[in-house]
C-alpha atoms as a PDB file:
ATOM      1  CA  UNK A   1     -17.978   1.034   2.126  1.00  0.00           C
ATOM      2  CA  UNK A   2     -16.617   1.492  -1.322  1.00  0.00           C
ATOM      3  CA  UNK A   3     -13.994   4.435  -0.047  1.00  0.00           C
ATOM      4  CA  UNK A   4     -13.179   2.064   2.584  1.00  0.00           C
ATOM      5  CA  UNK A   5     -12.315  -0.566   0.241  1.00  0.00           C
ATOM      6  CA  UNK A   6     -10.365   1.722  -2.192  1.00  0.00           C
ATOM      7  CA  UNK A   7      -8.434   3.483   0.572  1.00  0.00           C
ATOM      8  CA  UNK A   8      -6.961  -0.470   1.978  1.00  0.00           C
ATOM      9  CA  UNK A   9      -6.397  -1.064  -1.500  1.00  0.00           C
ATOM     10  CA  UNK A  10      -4.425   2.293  -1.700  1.00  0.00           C
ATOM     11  CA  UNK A  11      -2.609   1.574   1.732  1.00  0.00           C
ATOM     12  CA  UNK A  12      -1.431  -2.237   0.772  1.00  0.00           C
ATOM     13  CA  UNK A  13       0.015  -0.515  -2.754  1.00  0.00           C
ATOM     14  CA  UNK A  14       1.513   2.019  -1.086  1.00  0.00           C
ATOM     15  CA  UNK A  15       2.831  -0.622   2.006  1.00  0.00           C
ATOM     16  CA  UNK A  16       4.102  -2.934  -0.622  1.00  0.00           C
ATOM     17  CA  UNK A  17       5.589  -0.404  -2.436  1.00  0.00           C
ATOM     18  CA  UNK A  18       7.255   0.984   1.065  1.00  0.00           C
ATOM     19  CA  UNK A  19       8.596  -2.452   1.595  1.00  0.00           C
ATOM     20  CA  UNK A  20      10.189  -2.929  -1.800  1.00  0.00           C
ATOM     21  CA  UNK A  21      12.180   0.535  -1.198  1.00  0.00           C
ATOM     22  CA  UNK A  22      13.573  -0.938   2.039  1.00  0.00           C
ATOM     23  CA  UNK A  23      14.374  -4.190   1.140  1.00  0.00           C
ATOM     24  CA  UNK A  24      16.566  -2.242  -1.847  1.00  0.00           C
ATOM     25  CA  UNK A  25      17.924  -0.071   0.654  1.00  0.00           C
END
């Protein structure tokens, strides 16, 4: 349960971070 939680939490970072990269592009 707790890996689940941390690897969302990992995947919205790394999605948000994803999206800021674009949106620059």
């Amino acid at each position: 349960m707790v890996m689940g939680g941390v690897k969302k939490l990992a995947g919205t970072v790394a999605g948000k971070a994803s999206d800021k990269v674009v949106s620059g592009a």
